[in-house]
N, C-alpha and C. Protein backbone atom coordinates (compact mmCIF):
# COMPACT_ATOMS: atom_id res chain seq x y z
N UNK A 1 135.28 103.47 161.47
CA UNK A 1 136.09 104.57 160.99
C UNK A 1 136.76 104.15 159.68
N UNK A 2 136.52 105.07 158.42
CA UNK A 2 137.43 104.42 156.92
C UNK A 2 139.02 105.08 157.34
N UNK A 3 139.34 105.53 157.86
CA UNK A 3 141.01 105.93 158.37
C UNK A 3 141.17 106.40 158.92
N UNK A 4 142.79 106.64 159.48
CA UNK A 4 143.07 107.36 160.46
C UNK A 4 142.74 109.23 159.93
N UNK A 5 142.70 109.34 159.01
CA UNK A 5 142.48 110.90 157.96
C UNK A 5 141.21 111.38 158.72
N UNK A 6 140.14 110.49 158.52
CA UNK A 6 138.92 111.13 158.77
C UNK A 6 138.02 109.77 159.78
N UNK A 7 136.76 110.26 159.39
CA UNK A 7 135.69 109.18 160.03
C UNK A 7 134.59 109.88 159.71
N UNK A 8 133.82 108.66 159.27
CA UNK A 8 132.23 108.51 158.66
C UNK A 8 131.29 107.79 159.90
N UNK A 9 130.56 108.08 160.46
CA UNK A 9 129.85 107.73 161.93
C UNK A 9 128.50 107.88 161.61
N UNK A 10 127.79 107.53 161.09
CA UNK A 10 126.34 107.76 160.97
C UNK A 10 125.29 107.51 162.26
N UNK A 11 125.96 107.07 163.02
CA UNK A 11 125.21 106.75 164.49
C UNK A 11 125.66 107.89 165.34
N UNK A 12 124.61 109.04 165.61
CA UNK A 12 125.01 109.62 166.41
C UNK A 12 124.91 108.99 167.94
N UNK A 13 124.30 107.98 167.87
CA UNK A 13 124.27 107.25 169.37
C UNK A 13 125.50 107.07 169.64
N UNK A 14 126.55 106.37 168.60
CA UNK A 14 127.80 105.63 168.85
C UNK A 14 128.57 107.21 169.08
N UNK A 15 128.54 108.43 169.15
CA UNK A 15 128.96 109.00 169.25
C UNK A 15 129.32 109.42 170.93
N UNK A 16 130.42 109.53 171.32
CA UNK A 16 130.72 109.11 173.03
C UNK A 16 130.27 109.88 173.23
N UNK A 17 130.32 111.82 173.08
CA UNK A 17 130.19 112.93 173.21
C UNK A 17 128.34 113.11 173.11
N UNK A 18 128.12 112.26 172.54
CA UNK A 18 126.13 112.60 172.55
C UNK A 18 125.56 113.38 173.62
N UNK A 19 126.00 112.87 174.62
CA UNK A 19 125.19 113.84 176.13
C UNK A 19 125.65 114.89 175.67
N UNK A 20 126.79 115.29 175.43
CA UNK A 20 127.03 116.35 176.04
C UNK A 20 126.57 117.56 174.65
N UNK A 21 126.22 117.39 173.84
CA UNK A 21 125.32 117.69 172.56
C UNK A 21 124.06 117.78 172.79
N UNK A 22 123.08 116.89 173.36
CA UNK A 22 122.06 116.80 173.78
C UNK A 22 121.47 117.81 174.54
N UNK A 23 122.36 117.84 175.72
CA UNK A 23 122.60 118.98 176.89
C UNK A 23 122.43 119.99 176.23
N UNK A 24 122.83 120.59 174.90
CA UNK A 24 122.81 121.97 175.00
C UNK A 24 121.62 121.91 173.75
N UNK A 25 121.09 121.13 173.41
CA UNK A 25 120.11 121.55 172.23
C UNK A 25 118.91 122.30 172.92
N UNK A 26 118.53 121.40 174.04
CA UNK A 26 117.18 122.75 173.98
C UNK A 26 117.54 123.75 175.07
N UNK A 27 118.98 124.37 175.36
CA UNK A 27 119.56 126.26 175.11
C UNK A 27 119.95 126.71 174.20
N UNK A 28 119.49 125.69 172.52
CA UNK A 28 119.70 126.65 171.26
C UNK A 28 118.78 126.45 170.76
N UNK A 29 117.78 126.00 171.13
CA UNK A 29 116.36 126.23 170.41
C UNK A 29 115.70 127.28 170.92
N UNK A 30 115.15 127.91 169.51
CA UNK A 30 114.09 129.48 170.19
C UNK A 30 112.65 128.96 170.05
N UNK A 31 112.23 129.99 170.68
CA UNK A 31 110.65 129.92 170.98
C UNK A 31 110.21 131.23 170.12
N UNK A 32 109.04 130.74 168.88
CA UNK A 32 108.43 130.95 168.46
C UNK A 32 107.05 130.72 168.44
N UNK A 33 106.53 131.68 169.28
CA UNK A 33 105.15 131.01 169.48
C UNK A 33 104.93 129.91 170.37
N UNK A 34 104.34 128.79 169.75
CA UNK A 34 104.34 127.23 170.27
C UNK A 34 105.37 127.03 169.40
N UNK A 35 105.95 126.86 168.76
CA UNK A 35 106.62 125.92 168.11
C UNK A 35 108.41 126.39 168.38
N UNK A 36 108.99 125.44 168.72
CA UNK A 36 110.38 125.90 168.62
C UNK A 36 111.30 125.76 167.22
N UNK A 37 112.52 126.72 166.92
CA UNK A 37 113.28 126.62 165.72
C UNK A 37 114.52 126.53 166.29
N UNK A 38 114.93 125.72 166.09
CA UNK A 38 116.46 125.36 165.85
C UNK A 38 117.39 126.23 165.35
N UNK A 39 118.16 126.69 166.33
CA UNK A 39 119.14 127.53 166.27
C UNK A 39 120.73 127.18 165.13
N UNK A 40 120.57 126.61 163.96
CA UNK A 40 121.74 125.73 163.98
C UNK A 40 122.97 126.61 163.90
N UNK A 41 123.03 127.49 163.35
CA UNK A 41 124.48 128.27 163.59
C UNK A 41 125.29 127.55 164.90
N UNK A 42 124.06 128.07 166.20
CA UNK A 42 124.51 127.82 167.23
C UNK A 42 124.54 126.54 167.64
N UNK A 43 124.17 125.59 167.12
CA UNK A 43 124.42 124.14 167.02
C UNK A 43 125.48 123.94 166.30
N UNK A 44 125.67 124.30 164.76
CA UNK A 44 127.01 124.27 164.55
C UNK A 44 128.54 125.02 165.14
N UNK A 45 128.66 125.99 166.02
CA UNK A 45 129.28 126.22 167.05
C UNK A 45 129.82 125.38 168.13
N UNK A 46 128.42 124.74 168.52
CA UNK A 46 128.61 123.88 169.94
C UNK A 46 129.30 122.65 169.23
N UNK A 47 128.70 121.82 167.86
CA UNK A 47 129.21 120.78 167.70
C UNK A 47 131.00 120.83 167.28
N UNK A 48 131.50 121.68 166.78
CA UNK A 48 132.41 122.44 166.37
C UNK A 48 133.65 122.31 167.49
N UNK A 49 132.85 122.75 168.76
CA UNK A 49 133.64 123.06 170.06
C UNK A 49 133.66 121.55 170.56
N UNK A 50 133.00 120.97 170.29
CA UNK A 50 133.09 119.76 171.08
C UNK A 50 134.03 118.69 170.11
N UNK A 51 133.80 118.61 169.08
CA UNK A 51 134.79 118.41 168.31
C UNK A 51 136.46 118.57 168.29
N UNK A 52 136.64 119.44 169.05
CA UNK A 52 137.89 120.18 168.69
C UNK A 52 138.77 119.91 169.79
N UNK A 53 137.68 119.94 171.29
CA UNK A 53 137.61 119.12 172.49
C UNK A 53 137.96 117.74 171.66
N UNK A 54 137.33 117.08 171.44
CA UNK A 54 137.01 115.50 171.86
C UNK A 54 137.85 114.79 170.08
N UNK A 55 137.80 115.59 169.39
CA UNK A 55 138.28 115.00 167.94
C UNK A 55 138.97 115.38 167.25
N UNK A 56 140.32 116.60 168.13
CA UNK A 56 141.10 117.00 167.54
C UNK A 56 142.02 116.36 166.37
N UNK A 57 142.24 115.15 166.61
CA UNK A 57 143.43 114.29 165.37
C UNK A 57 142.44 114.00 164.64
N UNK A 58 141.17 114.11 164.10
CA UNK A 58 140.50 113.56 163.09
C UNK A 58 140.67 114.66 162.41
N UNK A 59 141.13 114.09 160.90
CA UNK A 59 141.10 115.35 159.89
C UNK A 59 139.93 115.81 159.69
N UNK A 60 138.68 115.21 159.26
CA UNK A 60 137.49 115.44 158.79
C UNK A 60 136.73 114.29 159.34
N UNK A 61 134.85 114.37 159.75
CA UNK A 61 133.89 113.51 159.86
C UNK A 61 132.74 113.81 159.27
N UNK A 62 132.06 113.15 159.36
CA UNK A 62 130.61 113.24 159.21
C UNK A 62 129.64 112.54 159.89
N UNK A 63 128.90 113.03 160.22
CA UNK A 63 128.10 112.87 161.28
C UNK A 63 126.45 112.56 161.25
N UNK A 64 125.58 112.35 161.98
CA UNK A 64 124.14 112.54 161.78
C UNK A 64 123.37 113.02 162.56
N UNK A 65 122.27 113.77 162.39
CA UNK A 65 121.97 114.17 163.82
C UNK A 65 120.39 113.46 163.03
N UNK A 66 120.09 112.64 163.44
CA UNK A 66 118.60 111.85 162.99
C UNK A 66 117.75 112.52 163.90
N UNK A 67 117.53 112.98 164.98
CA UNK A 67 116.27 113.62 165.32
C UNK A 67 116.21 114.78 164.72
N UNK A 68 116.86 115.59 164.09
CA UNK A 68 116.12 116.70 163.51
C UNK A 68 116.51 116.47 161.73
N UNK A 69 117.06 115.16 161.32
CA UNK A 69 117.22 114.75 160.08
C UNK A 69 118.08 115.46 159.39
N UNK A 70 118.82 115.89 160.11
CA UNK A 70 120.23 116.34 159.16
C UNK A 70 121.87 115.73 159.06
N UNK A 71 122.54 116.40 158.67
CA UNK A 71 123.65 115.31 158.29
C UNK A 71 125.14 116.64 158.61
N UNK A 72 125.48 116.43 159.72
CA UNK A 72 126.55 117.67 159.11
C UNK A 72 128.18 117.41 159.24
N UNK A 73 129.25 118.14 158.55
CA UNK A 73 130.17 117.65 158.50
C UNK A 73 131.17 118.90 159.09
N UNK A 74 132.04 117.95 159.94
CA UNK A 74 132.89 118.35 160.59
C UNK A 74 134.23 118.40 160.01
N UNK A 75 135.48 119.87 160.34
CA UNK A 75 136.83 119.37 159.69
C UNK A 75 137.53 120.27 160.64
N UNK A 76 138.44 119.46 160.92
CA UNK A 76 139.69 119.65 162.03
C UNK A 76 140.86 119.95 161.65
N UNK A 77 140.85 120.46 160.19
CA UNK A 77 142.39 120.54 159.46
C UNK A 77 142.70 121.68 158.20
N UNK A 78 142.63 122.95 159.58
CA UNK A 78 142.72 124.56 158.21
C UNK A 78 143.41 123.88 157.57
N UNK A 79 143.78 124.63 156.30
CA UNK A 79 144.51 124.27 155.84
C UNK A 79 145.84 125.69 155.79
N UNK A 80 147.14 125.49 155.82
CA UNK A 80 147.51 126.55 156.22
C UNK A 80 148.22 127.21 155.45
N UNK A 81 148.41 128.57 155.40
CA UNK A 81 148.88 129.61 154.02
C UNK A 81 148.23 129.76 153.26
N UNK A 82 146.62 129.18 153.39
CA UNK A 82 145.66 130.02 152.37
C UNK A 82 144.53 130.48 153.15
N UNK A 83 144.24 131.47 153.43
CA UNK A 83 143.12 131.76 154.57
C UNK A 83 141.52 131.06 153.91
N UNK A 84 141.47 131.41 152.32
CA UNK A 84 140.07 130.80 151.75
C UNK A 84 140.33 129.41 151.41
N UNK A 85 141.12 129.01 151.40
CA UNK A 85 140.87 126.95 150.99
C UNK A 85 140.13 126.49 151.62
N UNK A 86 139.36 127.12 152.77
CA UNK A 86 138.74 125.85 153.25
C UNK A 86 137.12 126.44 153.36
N UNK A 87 137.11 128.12 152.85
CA UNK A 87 135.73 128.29 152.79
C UNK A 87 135.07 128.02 151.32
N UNK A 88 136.47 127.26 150.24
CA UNK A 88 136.92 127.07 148.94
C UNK A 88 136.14 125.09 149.33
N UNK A 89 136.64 124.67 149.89
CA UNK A 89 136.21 123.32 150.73
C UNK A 89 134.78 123.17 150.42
N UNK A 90 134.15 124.11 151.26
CA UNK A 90 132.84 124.38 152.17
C UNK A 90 131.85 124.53 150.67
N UNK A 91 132.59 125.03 149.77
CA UNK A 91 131.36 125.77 148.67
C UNK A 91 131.75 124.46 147.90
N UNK A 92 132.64 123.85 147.58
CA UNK A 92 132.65 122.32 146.86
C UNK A 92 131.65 121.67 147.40
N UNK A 93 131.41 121.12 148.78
CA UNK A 93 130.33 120.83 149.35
C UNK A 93 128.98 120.91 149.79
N UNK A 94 128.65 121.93 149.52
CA UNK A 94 127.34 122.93 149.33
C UNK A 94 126.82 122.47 148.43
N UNK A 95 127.49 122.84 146.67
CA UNK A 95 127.45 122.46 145.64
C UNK A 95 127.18 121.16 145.34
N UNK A 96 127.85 120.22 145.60
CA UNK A 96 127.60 118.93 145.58
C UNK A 96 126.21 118.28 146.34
N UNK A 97 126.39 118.99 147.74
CA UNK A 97 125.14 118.44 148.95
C UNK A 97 123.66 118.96 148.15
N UNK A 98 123.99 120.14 146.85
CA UNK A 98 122.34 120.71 146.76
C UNK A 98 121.87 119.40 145.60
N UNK A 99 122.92 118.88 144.72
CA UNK A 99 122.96 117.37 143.98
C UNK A 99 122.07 116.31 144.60
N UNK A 100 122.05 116.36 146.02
CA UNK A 100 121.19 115.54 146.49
C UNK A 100 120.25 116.12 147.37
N UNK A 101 119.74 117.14 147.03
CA UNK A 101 119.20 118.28 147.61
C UNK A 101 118.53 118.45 148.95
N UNK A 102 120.00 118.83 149.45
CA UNK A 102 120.36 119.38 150.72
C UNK A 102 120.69 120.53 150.54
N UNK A 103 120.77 121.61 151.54
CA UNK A 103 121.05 123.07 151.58
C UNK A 103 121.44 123.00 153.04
N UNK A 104 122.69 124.07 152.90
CA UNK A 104 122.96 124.01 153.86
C UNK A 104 122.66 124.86 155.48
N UNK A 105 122.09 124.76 156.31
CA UNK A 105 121.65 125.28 157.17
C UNK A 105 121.93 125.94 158.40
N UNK A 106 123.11 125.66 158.99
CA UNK A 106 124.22 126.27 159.55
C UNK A 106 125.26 126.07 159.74
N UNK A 107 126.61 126.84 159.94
CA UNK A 107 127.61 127.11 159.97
C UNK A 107 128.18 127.29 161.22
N UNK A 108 129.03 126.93 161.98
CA UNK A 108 130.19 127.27 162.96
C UNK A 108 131.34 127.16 163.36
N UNK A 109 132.42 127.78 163.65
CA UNK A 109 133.63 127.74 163.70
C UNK A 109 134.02 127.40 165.65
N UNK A 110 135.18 126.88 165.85
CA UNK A 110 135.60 126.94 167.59
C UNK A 110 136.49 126.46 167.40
N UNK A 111 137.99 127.33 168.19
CA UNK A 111 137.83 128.40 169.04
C UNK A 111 137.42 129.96 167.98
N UNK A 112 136.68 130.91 168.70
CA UNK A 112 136.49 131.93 167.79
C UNK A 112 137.67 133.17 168.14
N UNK A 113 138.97 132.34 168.66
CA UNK A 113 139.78 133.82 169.04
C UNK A 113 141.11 132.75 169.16
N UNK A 114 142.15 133.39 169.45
CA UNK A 114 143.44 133.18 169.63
C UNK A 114 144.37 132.00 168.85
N UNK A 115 145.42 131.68 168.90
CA UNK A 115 146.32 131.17 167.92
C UNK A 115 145.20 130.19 167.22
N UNK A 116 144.69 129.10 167.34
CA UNK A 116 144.08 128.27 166.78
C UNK A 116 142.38 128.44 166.50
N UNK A 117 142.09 129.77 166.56
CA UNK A 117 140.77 130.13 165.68
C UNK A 117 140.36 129.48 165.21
N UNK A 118 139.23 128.91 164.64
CA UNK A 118 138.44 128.36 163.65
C UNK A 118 138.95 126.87 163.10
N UNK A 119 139.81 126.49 164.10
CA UNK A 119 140.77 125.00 163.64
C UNK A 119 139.25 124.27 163.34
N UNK A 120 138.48 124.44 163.88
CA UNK A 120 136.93 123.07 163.98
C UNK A 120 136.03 123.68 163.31
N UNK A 121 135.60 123.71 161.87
CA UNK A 121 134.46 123.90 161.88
C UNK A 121 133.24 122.73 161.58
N UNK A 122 132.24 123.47 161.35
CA UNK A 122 131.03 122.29 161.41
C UNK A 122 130.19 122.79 160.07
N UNK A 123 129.45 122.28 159.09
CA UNK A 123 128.90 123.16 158.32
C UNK A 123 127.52 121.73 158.60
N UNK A 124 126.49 122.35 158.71
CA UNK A 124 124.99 121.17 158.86
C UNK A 124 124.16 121.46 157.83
N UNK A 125 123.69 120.28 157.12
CA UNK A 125 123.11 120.33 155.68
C UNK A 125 121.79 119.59 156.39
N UNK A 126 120.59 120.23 155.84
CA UNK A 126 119.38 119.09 155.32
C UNK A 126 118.30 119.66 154.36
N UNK A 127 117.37 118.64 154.07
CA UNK A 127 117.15 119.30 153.23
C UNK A 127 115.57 120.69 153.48
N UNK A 128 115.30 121.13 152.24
CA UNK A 128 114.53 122.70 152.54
C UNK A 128 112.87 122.44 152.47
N UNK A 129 112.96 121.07 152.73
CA UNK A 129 111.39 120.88 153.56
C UNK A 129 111.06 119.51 154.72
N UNK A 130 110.10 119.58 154.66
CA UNK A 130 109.80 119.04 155.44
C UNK A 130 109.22 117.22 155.51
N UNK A 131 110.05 116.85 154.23
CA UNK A 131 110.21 115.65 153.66
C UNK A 131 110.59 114.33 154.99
N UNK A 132 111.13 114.81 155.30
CA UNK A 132 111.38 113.63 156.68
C UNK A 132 110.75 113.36 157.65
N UNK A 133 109.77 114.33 158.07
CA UNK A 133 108.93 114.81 159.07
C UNK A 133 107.61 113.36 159.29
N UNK A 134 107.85 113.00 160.65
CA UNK A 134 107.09 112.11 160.34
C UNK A 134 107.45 110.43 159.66
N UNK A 135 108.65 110.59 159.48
CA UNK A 135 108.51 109.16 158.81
C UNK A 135 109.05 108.02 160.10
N UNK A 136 108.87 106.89 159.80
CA UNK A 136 108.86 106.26 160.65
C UNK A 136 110.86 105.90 161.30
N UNK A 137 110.65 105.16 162.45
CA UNK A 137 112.42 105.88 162.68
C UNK A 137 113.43 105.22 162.02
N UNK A 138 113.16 103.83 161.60
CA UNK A 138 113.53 102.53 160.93
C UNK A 138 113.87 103.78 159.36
N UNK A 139 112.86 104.17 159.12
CA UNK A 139 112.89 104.74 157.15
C UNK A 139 114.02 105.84 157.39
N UNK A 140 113.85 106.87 158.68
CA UNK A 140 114.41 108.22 159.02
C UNK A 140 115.95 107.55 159.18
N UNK A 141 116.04 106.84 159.97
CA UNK A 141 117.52 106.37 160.03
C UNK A 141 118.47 105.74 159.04
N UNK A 142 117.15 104.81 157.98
CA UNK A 142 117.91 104.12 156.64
C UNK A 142 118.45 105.56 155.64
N UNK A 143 117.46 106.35 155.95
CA UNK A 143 117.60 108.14 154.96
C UNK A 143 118.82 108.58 155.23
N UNK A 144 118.97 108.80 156.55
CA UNK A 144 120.33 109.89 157.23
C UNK A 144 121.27 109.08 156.81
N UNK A 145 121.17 107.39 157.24
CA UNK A 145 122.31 106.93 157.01
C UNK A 145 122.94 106.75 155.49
N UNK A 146 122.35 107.10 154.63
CA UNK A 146 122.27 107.12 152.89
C UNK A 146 123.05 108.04 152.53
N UNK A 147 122.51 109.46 153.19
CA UNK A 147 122.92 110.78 153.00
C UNK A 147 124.25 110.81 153.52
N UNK A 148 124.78 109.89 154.45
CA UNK A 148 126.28 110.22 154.82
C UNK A 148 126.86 109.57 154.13
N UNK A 149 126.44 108.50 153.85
CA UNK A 149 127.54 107.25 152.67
C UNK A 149 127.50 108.19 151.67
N UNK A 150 126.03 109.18 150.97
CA UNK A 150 126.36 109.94 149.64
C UNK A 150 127.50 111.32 150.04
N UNK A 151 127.36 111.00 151.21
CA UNK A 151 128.61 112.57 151.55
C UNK A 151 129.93 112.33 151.53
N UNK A 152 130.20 111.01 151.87
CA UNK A 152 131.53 110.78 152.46
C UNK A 152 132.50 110.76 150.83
N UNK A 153 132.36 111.21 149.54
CA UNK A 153 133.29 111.13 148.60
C UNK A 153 133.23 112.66 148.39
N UNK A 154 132.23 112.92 148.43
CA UNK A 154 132.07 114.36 148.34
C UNK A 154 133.18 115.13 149.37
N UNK A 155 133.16 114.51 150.50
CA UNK A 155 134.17 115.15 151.46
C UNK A 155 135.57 114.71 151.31
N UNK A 156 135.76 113.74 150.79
CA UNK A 156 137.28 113.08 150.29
C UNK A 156 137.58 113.89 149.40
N UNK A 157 136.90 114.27 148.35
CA UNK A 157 137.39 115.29 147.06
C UNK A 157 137.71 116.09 147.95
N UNK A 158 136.95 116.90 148.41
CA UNK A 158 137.12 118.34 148.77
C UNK A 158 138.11 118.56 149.40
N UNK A 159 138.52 117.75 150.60
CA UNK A 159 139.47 117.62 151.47
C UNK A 159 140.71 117.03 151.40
N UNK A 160 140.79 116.66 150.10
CA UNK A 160 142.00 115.37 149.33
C UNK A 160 143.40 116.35 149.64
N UNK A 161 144.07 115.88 149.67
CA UNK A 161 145.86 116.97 149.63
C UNK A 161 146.30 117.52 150.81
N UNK A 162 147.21 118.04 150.16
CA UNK A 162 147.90 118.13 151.77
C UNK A 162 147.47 119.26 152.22
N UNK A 163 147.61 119.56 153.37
CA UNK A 163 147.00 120.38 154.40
C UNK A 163 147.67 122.39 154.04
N UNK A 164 149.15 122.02 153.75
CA UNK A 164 149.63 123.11 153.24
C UNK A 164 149.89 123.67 151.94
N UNK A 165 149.64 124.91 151.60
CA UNK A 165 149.39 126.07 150.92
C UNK A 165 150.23 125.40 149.81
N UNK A 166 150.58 125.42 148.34
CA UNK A 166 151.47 125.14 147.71
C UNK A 166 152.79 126.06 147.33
């Protein structure tokens, strides 16, 4: 962990919560045909909720999900008295993530109702082909783990200051 502020985790193994992530991936994968697609909205939802559960005092993380080769980042800290600062956040990071060309792929917020709405969201970046596919797990894991070290300043900018409105 680089501080108590946030955490950079590139092992989703080391992640305690993994089962319980695991558990729900294939009830958000659809069936197309033979082939299934990844629901990520609804992956970014679930990771979001579990987060919020399990990682409430972390301001911000980042994460990896190496079997489907993406990288997505988590933040636990609206910011408060501006309702857009943090979808203001989200497009700093977009912007930056397409720099190393990533796009971002889904989005989710939890809880989606009452006093603390949207305290967790998740936004999941990778990139818009099929460049990873196939590579061996040693290369796939040196990749993901690259892509979070290149994320983790990108998310310090964005997220730098204090939490409230000026």
């Amino acid at each position: 962990m680089a501080n108590s502020q946030h955490a950079l985790a590139a092992h989703s193994e080391g992640f305690e919560n993994a089962s319980v992530l695991e558990s729900c991936l294939s009830r958000l994968a659809k069936h197309d045909g033979e082939e299934e697609e990844m629901d990520w909205n609804a992956l970014a939802v679930k990771l979001a909720e579990v987060h919020f559960e399990h990682d409430y005092s972390i301001r911000w993380l980042i994460r990896s999900r190496d079997v489907e080769g993406k990288v997505y980042v988590c933040n636990n800290s609206p910011p408060r008295g501006r309702i857009t600062a943090r979808d203001e956040h989200f497009q700093v990071i977009a912007e930056e993530a397409a720099k190393l060309g990533l796009v971002q792929v889904g989005y989710g917020e939890f809880p989606d109702q009452g006093s603390e709405e949207g305290y967790s969201c998740v936004a999941i970046f990778g990139f818009p082909d099929d460049r990873l596919a196939g590579l061996p797990y040693p290369e796939l894991r040196r990749t993901i783990d690259e892509l979070c070290e290149a994320m983790e300043p990108i998310c310090q900018q964005a997220f730098a200051g204090p939490i409230d409105a000026p």
